[in-house]
N, C-alpha and C. Protein backbone atom coordinates (compact mmCIF):
# COMPACT_ATOMS: atom_id res chain seq x y z
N UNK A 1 -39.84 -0.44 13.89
CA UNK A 1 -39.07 0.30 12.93
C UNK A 1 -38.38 -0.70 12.00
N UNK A 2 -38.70 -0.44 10.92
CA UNK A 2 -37.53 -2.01 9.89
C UNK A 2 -36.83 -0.85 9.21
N UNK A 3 -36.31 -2.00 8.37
CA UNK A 3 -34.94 -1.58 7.49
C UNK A 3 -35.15 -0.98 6.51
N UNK A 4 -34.83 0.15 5.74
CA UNK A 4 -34.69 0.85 4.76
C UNK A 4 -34.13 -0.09 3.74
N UNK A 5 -34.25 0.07 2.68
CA UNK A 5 -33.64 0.05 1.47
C UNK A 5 -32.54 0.50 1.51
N UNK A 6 -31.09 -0.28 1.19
CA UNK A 6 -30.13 0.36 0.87
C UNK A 6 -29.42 0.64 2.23
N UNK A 7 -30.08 0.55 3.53
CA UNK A 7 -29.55 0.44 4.90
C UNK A 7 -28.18 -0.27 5.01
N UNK A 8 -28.25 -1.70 5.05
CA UNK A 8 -26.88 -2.79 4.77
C UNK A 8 -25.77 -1.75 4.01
N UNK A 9 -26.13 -1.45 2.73
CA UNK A 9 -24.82 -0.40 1.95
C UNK A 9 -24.48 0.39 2.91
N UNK A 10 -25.19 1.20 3.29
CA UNK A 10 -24.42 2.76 3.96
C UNK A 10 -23.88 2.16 5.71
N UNK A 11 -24.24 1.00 5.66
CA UNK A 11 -23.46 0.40 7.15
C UNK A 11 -22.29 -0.31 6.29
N UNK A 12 -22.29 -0.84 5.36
CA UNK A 12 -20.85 -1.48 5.38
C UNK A 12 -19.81 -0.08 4.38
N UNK A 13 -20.68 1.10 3.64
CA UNK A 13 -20.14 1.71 3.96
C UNK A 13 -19.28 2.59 4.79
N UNK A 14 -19.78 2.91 6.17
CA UNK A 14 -19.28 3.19 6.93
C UNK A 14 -18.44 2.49 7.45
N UNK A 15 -18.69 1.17 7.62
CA UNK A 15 -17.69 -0.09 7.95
C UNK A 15 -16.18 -0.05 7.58
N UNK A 16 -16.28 0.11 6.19
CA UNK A 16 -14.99 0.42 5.01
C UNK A 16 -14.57 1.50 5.87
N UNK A 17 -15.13 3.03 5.59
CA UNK A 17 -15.00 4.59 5.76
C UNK A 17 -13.89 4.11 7.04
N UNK A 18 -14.61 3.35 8.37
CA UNK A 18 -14.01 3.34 9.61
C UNK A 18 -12.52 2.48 9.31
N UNK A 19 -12.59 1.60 8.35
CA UNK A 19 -11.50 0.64 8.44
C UNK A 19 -10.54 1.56 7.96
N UNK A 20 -11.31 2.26 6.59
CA UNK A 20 -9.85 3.28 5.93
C UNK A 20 -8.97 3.87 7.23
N UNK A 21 -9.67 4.88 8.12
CA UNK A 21 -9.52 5.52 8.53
C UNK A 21 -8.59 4.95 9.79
N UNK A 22 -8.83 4.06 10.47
CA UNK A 22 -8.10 2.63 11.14
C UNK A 22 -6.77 2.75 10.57
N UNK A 23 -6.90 2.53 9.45
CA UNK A 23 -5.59 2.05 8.50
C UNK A 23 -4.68 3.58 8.73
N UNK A 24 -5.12 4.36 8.49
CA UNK A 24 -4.77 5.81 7.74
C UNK A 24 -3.40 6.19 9.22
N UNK A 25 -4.15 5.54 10.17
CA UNK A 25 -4.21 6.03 11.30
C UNK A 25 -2.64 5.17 11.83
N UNK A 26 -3.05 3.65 11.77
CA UNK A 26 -1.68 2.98 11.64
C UNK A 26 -0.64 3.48 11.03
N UNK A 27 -0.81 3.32 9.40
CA UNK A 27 0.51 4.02 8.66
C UNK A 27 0.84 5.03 8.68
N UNK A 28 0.19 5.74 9.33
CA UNK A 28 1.04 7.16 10.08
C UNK A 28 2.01 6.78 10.83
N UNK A 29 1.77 5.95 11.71
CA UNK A 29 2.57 5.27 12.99
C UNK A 29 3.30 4.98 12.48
N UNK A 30 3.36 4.13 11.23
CA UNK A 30 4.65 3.43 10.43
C UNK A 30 5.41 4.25 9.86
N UNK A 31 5.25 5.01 9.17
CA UNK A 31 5.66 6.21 8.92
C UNK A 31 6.49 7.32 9.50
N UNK A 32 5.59 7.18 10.97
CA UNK A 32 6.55 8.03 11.80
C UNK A 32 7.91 7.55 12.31
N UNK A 33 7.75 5.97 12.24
CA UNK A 33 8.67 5.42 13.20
C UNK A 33 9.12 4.09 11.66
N UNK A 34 10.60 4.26 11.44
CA UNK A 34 11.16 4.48 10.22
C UNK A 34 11.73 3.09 10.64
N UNK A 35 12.33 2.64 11.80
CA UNK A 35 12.37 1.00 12.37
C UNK A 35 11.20 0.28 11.63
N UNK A 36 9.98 0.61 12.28
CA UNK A 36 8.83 0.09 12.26
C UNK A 36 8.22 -0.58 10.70
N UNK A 37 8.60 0.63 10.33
CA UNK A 37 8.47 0.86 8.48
C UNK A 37 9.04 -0.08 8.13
N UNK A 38 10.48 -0.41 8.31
CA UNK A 38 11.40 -1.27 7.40
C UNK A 38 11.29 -2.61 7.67
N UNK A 39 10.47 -3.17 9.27
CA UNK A 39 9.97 -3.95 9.24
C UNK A 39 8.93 -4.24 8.32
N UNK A 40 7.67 -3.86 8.14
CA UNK A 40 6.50 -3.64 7.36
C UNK A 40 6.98 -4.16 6.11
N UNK A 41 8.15 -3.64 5.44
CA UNK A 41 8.37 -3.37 4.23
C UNK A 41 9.33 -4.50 3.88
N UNK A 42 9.79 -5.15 4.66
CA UNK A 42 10.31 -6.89 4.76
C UNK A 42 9.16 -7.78 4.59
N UNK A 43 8.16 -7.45 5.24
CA UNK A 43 7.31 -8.52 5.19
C UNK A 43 6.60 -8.31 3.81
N UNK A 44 6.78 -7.36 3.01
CA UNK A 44 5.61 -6.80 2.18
C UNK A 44 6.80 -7.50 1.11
N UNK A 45 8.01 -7.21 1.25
CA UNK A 45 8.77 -8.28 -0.04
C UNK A 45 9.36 -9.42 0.11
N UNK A 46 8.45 -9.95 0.99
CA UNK A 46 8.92 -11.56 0.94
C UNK A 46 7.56 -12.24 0.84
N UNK A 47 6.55 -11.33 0.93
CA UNK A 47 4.69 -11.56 0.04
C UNK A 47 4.78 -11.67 -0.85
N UNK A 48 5.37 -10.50 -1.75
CA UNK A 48 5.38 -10.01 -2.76
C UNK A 48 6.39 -11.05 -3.73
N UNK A 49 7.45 -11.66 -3.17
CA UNK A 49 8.81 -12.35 -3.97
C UNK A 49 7.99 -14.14 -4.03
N UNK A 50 7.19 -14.24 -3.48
CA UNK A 50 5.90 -15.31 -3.13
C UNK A 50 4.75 -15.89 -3.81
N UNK A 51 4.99 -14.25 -4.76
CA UNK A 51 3.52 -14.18 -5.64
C UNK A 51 3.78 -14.55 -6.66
N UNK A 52 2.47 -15.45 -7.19
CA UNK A 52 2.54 -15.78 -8.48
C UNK A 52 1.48 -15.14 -9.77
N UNK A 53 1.04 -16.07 -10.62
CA UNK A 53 0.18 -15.30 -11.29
C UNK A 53 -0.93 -15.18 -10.31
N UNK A 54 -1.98 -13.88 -10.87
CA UNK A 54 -2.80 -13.41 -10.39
C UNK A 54 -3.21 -11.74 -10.44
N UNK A 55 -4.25 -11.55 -9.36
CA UNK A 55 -4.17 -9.96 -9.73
C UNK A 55 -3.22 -8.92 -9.35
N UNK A 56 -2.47 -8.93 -8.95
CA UNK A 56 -1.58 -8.90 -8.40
C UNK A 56 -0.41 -8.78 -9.06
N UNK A 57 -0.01 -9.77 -10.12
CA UNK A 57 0.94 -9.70 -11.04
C UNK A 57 1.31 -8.33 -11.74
N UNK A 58 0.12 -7.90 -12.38
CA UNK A 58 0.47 -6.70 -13.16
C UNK A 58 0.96 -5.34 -12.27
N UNK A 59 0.94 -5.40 -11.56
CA UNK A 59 1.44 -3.93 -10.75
C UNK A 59 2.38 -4.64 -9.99
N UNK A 60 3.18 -6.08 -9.81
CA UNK A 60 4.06 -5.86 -9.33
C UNK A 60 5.31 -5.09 -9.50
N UNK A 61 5.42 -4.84 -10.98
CA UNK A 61 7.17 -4.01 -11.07
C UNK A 61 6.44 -2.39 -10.43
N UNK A 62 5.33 -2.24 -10.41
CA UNK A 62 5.05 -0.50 -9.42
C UNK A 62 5.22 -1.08 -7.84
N UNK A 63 4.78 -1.87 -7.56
CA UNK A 63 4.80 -2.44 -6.52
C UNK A 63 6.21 -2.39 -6.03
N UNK A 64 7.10 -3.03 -6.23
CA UNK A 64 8.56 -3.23 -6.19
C UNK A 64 8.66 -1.78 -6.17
N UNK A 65 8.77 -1.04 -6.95
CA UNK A 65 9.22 0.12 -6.65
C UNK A 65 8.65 1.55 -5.65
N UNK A 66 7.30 0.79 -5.17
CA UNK A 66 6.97 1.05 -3.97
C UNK A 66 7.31 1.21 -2.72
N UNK A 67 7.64 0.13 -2.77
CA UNK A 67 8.50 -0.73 -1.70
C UNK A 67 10.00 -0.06 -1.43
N UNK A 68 10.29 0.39 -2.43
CA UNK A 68 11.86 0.25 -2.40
C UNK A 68 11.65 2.29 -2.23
N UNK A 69 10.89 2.97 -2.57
CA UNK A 69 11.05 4.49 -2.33
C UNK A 69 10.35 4.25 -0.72
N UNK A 70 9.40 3.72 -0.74
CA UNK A 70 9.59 3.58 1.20
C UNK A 70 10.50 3.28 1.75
N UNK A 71 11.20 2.19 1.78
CA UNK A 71 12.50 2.18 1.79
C UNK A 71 13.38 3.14 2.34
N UNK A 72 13.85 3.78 0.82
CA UNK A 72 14.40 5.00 0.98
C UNK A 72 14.59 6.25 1.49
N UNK A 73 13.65 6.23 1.41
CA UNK A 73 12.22 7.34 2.31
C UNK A 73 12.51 6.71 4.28
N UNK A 74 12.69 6.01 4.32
CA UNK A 74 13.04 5.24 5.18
C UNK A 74 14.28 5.11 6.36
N UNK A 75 15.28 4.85 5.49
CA UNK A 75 16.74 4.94 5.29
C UNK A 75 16.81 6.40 5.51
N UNK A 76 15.98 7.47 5.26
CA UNK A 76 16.54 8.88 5.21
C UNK A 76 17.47 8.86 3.98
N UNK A 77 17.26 8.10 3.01
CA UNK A 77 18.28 8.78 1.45
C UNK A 77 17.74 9.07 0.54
N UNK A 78 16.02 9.26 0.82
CA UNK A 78 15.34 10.02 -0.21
C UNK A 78 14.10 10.78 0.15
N UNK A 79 14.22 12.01 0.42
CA UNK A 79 12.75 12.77 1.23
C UNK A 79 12.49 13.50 0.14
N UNK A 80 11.89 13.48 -0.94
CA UNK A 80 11.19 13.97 -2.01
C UNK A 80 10.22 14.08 -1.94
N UNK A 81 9.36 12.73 -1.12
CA UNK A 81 7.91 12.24 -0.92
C UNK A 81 7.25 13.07 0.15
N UNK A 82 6.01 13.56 -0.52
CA UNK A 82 5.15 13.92 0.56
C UNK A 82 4.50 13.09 1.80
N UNK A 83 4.19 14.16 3.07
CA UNK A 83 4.42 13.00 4.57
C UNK A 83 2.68 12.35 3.68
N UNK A 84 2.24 12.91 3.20
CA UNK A 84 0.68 12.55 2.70
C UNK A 84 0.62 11.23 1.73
N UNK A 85 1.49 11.36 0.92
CA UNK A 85 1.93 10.03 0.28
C UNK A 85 2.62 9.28 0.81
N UNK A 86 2.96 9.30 1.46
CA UNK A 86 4.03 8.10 2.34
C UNK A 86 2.94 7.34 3.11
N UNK A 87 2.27 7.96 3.94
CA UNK A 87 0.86 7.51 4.65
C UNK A 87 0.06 6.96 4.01
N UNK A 88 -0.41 7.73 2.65
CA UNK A 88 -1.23 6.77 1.47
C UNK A 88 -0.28 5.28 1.01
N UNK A 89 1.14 5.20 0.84
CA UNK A 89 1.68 4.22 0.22
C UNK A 89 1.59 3.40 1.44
N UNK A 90 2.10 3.72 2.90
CA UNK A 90 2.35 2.86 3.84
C UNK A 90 0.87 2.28 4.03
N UNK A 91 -0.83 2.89 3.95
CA UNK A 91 -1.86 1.94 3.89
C UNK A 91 -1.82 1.10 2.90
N UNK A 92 -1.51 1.21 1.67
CA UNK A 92 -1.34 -0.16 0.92
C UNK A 92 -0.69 -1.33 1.25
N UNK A 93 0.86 -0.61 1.27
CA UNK A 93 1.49 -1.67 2.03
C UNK A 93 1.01 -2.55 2.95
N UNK A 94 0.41 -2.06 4.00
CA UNK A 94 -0.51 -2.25 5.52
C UNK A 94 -1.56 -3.41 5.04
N UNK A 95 -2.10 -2.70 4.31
CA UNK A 95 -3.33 -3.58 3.59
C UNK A 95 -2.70 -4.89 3.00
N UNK A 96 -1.81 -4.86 2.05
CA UNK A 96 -1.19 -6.02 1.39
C UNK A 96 -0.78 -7.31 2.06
N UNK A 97 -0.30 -6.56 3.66
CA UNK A 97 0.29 -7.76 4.39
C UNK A 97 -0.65 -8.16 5.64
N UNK A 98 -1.39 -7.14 5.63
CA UNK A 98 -2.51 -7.63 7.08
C UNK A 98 -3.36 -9.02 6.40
N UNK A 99 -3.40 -9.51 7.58
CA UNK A 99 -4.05 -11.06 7.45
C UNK A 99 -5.68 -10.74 7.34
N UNK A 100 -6.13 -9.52 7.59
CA UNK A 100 -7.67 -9.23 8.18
C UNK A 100 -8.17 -8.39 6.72
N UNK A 101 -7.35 -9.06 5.54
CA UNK A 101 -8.47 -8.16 4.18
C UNK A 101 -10.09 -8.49 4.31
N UNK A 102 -10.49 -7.72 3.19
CA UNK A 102 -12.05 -7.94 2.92
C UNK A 102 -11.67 -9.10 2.27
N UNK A 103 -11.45 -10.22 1.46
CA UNK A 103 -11.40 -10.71 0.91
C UNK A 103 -10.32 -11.88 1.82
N UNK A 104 -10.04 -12.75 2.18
CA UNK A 104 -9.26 -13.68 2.79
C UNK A 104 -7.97 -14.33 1.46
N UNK A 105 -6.75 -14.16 1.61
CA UNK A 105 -6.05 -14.33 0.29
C UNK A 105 -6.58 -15.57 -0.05
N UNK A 106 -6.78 -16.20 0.96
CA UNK A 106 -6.18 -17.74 1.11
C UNK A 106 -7.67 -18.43 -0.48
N UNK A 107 -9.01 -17.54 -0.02
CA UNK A 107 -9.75 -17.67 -1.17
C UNK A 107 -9.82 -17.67 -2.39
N UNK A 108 -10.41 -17.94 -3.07
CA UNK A 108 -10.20 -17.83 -4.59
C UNK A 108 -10.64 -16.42 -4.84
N UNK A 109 -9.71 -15.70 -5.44
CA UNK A 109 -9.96 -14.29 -6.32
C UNK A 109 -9.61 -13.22 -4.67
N UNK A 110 -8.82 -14.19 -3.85
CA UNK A 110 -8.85 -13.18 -2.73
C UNK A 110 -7.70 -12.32 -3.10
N UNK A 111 -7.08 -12.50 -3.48
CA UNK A 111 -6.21 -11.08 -4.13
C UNK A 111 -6.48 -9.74 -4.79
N UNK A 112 -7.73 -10.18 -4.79
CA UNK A 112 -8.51 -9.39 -5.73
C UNK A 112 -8.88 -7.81 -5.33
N UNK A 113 -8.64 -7.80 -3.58
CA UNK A 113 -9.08 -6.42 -2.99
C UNK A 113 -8.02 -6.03 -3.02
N UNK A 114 -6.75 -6.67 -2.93
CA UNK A 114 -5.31 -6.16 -2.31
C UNK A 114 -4.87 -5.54 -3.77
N UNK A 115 -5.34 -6.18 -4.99
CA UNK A 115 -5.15 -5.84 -6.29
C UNK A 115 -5.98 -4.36 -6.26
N UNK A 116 -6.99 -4.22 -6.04
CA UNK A 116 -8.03 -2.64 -6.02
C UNK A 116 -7.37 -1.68 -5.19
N UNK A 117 -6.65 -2.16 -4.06
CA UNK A 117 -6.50 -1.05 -2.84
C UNK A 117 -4.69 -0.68 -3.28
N UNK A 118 -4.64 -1.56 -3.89
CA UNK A 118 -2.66 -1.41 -4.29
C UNK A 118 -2.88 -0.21 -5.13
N UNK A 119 -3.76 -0.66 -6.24
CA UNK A 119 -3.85 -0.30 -7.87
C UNK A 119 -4.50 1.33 -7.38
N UNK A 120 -5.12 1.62 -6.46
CA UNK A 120 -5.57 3.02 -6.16
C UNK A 120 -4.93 3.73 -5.58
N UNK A 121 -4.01 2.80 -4.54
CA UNK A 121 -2.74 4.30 -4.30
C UNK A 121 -1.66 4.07 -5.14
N UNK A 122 -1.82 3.00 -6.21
CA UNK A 122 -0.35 3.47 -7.37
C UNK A 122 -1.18 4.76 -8.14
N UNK A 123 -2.28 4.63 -8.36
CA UNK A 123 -2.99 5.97 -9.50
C UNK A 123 -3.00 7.36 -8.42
N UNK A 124 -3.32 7.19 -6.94
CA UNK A 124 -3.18 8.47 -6.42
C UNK A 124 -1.54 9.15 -6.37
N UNK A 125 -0.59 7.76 -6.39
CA UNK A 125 0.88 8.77 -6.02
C UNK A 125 1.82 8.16 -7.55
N UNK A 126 1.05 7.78 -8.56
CA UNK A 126 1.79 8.00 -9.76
C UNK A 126 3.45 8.83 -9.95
N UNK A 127 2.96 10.03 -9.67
CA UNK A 127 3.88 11.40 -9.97
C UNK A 127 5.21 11.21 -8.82
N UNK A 128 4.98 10.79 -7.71
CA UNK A 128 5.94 10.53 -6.80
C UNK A 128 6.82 9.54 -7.12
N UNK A 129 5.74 7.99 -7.49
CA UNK A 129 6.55 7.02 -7.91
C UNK A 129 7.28 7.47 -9.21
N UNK A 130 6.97 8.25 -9.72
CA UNK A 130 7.79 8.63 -11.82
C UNK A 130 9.06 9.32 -11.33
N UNK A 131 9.03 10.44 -9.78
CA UNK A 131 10.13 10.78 -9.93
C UNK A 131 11.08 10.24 -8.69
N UNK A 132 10.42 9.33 -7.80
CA UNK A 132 11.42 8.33 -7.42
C UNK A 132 12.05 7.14 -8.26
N UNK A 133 11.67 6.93 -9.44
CA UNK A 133 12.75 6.24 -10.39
C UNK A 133 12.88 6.92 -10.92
N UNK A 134 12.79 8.41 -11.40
CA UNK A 134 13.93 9.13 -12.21
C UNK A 134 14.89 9.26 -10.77
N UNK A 135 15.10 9.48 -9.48
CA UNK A 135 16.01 9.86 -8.80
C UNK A 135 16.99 8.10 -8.62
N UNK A 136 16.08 7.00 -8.54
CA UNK A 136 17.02 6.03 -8.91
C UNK A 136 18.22 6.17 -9.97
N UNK A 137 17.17 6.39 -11.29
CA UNK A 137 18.07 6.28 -12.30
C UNK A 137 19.30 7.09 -12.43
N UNK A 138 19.30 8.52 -11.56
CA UNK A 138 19.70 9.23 -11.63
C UNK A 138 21.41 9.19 -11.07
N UNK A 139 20.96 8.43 -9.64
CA UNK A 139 21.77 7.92 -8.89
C UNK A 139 22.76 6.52 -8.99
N UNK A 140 21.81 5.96 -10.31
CA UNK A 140 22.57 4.74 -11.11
C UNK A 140 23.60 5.64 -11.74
N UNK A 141 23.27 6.64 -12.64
CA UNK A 141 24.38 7.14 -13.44
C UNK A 141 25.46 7.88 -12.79
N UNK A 142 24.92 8.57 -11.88
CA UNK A 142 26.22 9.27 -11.24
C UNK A 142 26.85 8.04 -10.59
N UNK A 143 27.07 6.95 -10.37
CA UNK A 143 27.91 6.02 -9.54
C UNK A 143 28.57 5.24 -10.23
């Protein structure tokens, strides 16, 4: 029996599919357990306060404010966020700081997945992040 055409793809597809799902599965955990989280989310801004140019650069100010509505979300001083987006933001996060990317940072252009997998849950939870800094801002003015 040999190999199909296109065989290799739909195995490292599945490969990915299983890792998402790995992941999905963790940041639930993180998520659930709000200690756990704020650890995560230390390590993710002292990566992040680390970084220089790269791919990476341009979504850091979404990034930062990623960080900081998990956080919050966190802390219990801001539950706006859906438990579905919190899980989507906490796999980025997850992803950003795990040592085991597709891509090894330490490589050249290895930022480059953490840049794709960031940049796709800032476009899936956009609307969350727009009105967790309107509730920042909000909370700047009333104080």
């Amino acid at each position: 029996m040999g190999l199909t055409p296109g065989a290799g793809k739909s195995a490292q597809g599945l490969q990915l599919l299983n890792a998402v799902r790995d992941g999905l599965v963790r940041a639930e955990r993180y998520v659930r357990n709000p200690k756990e989280m704020l650890r995560l989310l230390t390590a993710a801004e002292r990566r992040l306060a680390r970084l220089e140019a790269g791919p990476l650069t341009p979504l850091k100010a979404d990034l930062q404010a990623l960080l900081r509505m998990l956080r919050a979300s966190g802390e219990g001083q801001y539950a706006q966020v859906s438990k579905k987006n919190l899980v989507l933001a906490g796999l980025g996060v997850l992803y950003l700081v795990s040592p085991l990317d597709m891509i090894p940072d330490f490589l050249p252009g290895g930022f480059a997945d953490d840049a794709a997998v960031i940049g796709f849950v800032m476009k899936k939870i956009r609307g969350e992040l727009v009105a967790f800094e309107a509730w920042e801002r909000q909370g700047a003015i009333d104080v």
